[in-house]
Protein backbone atom coordinates (compact mmCIF):
# COMPACT_ATOMS: atom_id res chain seq x y z
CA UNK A 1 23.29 10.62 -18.10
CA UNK A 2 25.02 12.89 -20.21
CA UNK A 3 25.45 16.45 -19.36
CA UNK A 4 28.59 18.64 -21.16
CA UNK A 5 29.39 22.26 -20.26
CA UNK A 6 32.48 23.71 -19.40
CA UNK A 7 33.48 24.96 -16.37
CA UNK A 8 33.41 28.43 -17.60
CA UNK A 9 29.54 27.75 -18.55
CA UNK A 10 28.91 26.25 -15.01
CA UNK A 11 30.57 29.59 -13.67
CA UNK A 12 28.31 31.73 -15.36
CA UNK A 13 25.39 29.14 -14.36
CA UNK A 14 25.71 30.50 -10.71
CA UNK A 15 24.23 33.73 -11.44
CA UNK A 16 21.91 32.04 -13.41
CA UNK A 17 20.80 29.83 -10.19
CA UNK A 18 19.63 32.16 -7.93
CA UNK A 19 17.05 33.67 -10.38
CA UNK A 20 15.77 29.79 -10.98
CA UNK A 21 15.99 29.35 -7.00
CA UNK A 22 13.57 32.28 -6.33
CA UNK A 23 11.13 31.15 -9.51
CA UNK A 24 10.77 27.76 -8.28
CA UNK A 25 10.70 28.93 -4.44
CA UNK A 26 7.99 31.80 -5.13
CA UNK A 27 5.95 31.53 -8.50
CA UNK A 28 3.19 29.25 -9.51
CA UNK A 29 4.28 27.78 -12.92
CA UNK A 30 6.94 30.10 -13.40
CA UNK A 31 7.94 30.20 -17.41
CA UNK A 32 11.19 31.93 -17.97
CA UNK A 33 13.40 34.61 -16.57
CA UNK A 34 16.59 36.62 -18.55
CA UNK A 35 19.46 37.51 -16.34
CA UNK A 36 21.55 40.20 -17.56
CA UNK A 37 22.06 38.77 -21.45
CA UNK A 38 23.33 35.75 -19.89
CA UNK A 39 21.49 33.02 -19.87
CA UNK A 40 18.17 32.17 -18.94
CA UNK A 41 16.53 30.39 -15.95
CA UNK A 42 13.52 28.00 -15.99
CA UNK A 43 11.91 25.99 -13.30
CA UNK A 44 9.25 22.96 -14.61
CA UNK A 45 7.69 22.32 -11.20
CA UNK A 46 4.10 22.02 -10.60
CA UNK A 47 4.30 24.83 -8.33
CA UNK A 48 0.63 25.12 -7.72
CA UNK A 49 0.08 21.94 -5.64
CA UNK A 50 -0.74 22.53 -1.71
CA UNK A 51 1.54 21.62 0.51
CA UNK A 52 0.03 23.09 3.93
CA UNK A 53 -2.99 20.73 3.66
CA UNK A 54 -3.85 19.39 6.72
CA UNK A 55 -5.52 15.17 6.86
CA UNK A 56 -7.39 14.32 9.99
CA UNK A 57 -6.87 10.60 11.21
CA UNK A 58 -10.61 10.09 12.26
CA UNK A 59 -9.81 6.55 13.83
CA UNK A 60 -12.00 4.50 16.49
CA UNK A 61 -11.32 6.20 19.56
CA UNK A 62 -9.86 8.87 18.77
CA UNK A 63 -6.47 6.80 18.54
CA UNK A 64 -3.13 7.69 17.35
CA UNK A 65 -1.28 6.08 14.72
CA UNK A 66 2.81 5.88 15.65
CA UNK A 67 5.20 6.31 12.77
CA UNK A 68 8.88 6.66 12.36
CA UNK A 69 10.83 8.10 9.78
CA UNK A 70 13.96 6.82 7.82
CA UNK A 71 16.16 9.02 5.53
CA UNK A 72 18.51 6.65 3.46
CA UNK A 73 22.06 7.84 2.14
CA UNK A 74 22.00 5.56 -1.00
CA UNK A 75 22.74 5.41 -4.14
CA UNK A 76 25.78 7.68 -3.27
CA UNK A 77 25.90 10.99 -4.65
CA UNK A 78 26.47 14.84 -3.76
CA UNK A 79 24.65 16.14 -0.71
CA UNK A 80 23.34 12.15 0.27
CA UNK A 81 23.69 12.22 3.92
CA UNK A 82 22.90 16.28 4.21
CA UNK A 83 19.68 14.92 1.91
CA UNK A 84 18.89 12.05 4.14
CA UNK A 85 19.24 14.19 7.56
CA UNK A 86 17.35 16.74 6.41
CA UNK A 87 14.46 14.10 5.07
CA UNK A 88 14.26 12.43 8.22
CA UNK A 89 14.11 15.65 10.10
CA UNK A 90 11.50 17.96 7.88
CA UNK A 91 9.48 14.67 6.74
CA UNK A 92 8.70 13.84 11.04
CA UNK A 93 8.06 17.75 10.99
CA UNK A 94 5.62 17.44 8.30
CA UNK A 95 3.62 14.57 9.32
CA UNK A 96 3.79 15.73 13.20
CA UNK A 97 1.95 19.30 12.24
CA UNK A 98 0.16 18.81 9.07
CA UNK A 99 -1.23 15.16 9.85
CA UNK A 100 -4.04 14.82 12.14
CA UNK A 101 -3.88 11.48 14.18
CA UNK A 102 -0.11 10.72 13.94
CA UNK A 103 2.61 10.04 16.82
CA UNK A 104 5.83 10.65 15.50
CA UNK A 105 8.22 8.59 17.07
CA UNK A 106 11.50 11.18 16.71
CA UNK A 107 13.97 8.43 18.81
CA UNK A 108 13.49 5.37 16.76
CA UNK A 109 15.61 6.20 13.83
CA UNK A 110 18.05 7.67 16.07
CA UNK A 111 18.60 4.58 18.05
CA UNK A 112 18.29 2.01 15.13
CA UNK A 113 20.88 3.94 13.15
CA UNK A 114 19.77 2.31 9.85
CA UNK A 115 17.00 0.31 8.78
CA UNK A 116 17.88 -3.50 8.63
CA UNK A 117 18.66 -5.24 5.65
CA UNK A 118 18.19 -8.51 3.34
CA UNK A 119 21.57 -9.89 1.50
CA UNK A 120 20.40 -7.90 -1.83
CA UNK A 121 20.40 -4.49 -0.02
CA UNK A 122 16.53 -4.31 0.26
CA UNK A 123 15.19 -3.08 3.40
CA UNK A 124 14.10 -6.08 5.61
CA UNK A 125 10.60 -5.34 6.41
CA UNK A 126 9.95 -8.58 8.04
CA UNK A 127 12.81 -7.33 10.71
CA UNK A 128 11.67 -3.75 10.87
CA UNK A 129 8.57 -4.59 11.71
CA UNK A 130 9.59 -6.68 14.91
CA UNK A 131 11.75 -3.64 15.62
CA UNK A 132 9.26 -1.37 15.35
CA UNK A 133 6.33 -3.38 17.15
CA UNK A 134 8.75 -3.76 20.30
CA UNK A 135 8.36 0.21 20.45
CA UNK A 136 4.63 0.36 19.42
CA UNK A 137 5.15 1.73 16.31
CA UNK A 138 2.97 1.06 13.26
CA UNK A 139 4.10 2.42 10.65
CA UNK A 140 7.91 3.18 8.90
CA UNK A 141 8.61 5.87 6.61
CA UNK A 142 11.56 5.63 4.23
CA UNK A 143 12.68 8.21 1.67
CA UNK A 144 15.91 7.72 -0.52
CA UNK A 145 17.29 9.78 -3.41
CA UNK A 146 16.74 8.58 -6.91
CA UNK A 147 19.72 8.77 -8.63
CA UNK A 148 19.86 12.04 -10.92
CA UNK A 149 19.03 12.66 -13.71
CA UNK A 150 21.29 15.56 -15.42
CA UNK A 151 21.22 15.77 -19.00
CA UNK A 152 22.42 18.82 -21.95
CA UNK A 153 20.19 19.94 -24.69
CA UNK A 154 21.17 21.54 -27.43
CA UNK A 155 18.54 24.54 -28.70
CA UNK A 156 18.65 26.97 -31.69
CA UNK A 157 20.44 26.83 -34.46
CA UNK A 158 23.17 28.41 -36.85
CA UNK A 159 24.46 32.14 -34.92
CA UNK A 160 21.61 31.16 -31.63
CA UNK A 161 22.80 28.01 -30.96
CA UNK A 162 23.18 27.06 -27.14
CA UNK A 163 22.58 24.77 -24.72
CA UNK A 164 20.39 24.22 -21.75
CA UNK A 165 20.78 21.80 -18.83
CA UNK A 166 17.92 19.35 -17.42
CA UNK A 167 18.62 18.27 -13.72
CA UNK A 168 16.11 15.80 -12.37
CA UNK A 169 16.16 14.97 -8.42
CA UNK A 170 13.98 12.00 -8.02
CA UNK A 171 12.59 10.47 -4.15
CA UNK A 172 11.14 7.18 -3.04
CA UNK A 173 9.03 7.34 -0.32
CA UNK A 174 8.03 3.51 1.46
CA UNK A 175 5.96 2.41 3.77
CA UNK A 176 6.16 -0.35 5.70
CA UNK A 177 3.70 -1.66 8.14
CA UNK A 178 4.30 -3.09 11.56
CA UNK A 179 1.43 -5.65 11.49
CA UNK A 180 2.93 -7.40 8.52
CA UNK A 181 6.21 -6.53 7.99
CA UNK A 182 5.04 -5.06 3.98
CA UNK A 183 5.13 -2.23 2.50
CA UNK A 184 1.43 -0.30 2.54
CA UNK A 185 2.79 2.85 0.03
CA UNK A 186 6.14 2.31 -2.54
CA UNK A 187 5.96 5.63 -4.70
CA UNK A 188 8.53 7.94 -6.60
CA UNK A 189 8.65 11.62 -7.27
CA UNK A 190 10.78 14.06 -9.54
CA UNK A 191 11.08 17.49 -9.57
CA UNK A 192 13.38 18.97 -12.20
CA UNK A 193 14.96 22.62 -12.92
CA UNK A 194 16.12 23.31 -16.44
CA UNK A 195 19.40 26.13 -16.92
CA UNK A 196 19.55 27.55 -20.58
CA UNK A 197 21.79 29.18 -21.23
CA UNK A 198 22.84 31.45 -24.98
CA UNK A 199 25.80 29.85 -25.98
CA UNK A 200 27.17 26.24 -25.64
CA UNK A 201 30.20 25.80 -23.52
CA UNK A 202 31.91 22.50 -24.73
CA UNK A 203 33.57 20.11 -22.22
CA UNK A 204 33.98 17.93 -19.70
CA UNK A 205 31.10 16.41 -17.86
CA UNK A 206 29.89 17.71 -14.85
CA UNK A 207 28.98 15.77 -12.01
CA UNK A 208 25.78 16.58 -9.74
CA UNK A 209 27.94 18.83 -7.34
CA UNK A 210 28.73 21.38 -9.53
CA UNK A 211 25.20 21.95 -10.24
CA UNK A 212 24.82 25.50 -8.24
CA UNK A 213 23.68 24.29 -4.43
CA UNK A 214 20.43 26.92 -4.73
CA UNK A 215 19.36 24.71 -7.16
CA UNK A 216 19.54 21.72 -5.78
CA UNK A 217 18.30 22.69 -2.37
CA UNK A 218 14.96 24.36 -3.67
CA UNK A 219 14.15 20.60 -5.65
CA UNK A 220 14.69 18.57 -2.53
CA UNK A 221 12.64 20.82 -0.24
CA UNK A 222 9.66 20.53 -3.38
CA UNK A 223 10.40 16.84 -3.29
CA UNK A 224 9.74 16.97 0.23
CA UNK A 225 7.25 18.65 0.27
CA UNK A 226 5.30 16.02 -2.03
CA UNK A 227 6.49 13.22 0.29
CA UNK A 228 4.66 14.64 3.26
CA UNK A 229 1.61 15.28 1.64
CA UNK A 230 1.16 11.58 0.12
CA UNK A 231 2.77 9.74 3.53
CA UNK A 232 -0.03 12.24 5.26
CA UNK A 233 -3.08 10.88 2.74
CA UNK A 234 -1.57 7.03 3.16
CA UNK A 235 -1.35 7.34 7.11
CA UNK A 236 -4.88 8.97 7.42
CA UNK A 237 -6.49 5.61 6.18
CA UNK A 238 -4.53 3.32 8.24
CA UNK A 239 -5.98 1.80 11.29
CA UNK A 240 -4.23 1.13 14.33
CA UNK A 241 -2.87 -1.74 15.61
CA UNK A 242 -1.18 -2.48 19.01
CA UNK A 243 1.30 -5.53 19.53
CA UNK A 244 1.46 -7.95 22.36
CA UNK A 245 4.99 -8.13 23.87
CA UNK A 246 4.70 -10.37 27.01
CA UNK A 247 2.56 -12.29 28.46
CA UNK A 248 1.93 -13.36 32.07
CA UNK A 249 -1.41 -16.08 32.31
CA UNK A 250 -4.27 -13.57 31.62
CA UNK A 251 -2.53 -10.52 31.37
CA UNK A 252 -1.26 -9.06 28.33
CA UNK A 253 1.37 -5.92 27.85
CA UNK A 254 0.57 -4.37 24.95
CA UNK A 255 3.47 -1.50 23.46
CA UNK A 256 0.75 1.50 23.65
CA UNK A 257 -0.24 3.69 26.14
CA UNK A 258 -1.93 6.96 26.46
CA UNK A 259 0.31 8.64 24.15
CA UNK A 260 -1.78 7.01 21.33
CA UNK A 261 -5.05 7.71 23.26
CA UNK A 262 -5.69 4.61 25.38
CA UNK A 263 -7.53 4.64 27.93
CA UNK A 264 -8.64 2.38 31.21
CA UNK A 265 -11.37 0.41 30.36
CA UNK A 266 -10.99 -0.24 26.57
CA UNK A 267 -11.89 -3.02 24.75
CA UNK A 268 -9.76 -4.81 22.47
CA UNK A 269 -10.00 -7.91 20.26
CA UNK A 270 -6.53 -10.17 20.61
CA UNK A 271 -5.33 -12.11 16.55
CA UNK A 272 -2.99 -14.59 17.06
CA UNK A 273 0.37 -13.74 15.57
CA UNK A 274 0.28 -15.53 12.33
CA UNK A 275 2.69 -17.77 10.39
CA UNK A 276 5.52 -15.63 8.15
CA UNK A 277 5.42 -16.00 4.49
CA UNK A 278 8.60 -15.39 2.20
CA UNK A 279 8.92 -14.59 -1.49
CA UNK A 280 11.21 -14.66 -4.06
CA UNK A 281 13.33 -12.32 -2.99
CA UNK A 282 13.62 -13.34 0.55
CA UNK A 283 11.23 -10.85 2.01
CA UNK A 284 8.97 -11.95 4.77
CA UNK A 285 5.49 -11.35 6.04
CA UNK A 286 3.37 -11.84 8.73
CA UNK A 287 -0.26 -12.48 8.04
CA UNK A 288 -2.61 -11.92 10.63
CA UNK A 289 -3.87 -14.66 12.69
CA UNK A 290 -6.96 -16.04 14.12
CA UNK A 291 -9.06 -14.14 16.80
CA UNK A 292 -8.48 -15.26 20.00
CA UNK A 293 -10.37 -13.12 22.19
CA UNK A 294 -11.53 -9.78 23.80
CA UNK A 295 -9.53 -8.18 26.71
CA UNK A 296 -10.17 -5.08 28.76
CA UNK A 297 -7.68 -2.59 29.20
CA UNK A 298 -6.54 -2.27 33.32
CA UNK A 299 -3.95 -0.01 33.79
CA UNK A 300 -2.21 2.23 31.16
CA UNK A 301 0.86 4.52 31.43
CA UNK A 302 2.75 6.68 28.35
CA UNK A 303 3.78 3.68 26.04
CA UNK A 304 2.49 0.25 27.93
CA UNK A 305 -0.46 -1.10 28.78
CA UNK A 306 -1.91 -4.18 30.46
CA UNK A 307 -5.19 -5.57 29.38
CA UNK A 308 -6.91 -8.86 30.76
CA UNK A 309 -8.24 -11.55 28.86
CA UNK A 310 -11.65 -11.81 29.18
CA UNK A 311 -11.35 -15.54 28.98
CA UNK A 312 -8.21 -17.64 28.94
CA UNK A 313 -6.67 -18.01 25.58
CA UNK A 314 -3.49 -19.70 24.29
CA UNK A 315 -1.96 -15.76 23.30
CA UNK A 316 2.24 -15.64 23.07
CA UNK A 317 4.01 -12.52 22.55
CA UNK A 318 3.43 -11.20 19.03
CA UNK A 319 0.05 -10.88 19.02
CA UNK A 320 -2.06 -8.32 17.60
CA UNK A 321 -4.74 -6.04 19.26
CA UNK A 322 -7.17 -4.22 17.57
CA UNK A 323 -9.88 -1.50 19.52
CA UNK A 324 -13.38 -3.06 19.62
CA UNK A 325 -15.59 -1.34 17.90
């Protein structure tokens, strides 16, 4: 990364900032806009994709899929944590209104703090997945910063010569899924805003923060923006899956209730948990196990149920249920 200006160039860049803040904000494909003799402002953004589509889940039953959503602070840099608060916040806002099917679970991050982690830094799926089954969740949605990308170009030449400035905010957006402890989705976006500007301004580097805040604020709402929309198209395809958390002779409490759509009466088919699997890189996963049986849903409240085995069956906590079709 290797960005020069000086600070008299990133002073006259604020001015600059809020006529590239209201391109990218309110034009489609915006080109270029002159402020005053000063400079000049350009946003490269596909501006024209939709965000305000709207995915129905269309599962069995009409049943809800439960998600949570994780904003990560890391790698360190300008505006991380405000970043990661406001990802975990607008990201559950998006998928809660714009995807059809989906309970957002708002208290899991909050209570977890932090996803858990293998020795390398990795998030542990294999953990996270326990975590989240114990709560009836099925799905987790992480989103960390990229780390930036801010670089100077030169442009013209002999009396026109400047210089323009490239910043690149980049997002990862995972997946992981309850029923195996994986990760269904592992994607990255960019959005980037360029500043030229008529003359070069020599100096020191200058670090993310000094890039004006306008800026940087309208490329993390775009980036966003794109997250929703491709967690929204992942999530609409995913089944649902409830989890077995205790077990009393025939009698099974599943982590699910009517706030997914269960009802009395229900069918479901009980998998035996599964043995893990590990790789490489110490990650873990649970493959799904053998079908053990059918069970009838009894009684069902907000976020528990209790079905009965149709039969008796050697099920443990950790099973799997899936809706009979």
């Amino acid at each position: 990364m290797d960005m020069r200006a000086s600070r008299g160039g990133a002073a006259r860049g604020v001015a600059v900032a809020a006529a590239l803040a209201a391109c990218l904000a309110f034009v489609s494909g915006c080109t270029a806009l002159r402020d005053a003799g000063k400079g000049v402002a350009r946003g490269v953004s596909d501006a024209g994709r939709s965000v305000g589509e709207v995915f129905s889940g269309g599962r069995p039953g009409g049943l809800q899929l439960a998600v949570a959503v994780f904003g990560l602070e890391e790698p360190a840099s300008a505006g991380a944590a405000e970043f990661a608060a406001l990802l975990r916040r607008q990201l559950a806002e998006q998928l809660g209104a714009r995807c059809g099917g989906l309970l957002v679970d708002r208290d899991f991050a909050q209570l977890l703090g932090t996803p858990p982690r293998l020795a390398s830094g990795a998030v542990d799926g294999h953990a996270l997945a326990l975590l989240a089954r114990r709560r009836g969740v099925n799905n987790v949605v992480v989103g960390s910063p990229l780390e930036p990308r801010i670089t100077e170009e030169k442009t013209g030449f002999w009396f026109w010569k400047g210089s323009r400035v490239r910043v690149s905010l980049g997002l990862r957006l995972e997946v992981f899924d309850a029923e195996t402890g994986g990760k269904s989705l592992d994607e990255r976006f960019w959005e980037e805003a360029v500043l030229e500007l008529e003359t070069e301004y020599p100096g020191a580097e200058i670090p993310l923060e000094t890039i004006p805040a306008a800026v940087t604020a309208t490329l993390r709402e775009r980036l966003l923006a794109q997250a929703g929309r491709d967690a929204c198209r992942h999530l609409a395809e995913t089944p649902w899956r409830g989890f077995v958390v205790a077990v009393q002779g025939r009698e099974l409490t599943v982590s699910a209730g009517r706030g997914v759509g269960l009802r009395e009466g229900m069918r479901l088919e009980v998998f035996a948990p599964g043995r893990p699997l590990a790789n490489r890189d110490g990650q873990r996963f649970l493959l799904p196990g053998v079908r053990l049986g059918e069970a009838r849903l009894r009684e069902v409240d907000e976020a528990r149920s209790v079905a009965v085995l149709d039969e008796a069956a050697a099920v443990e906590a950790g099973a799997t249920v899936r809706l009979k079709p």
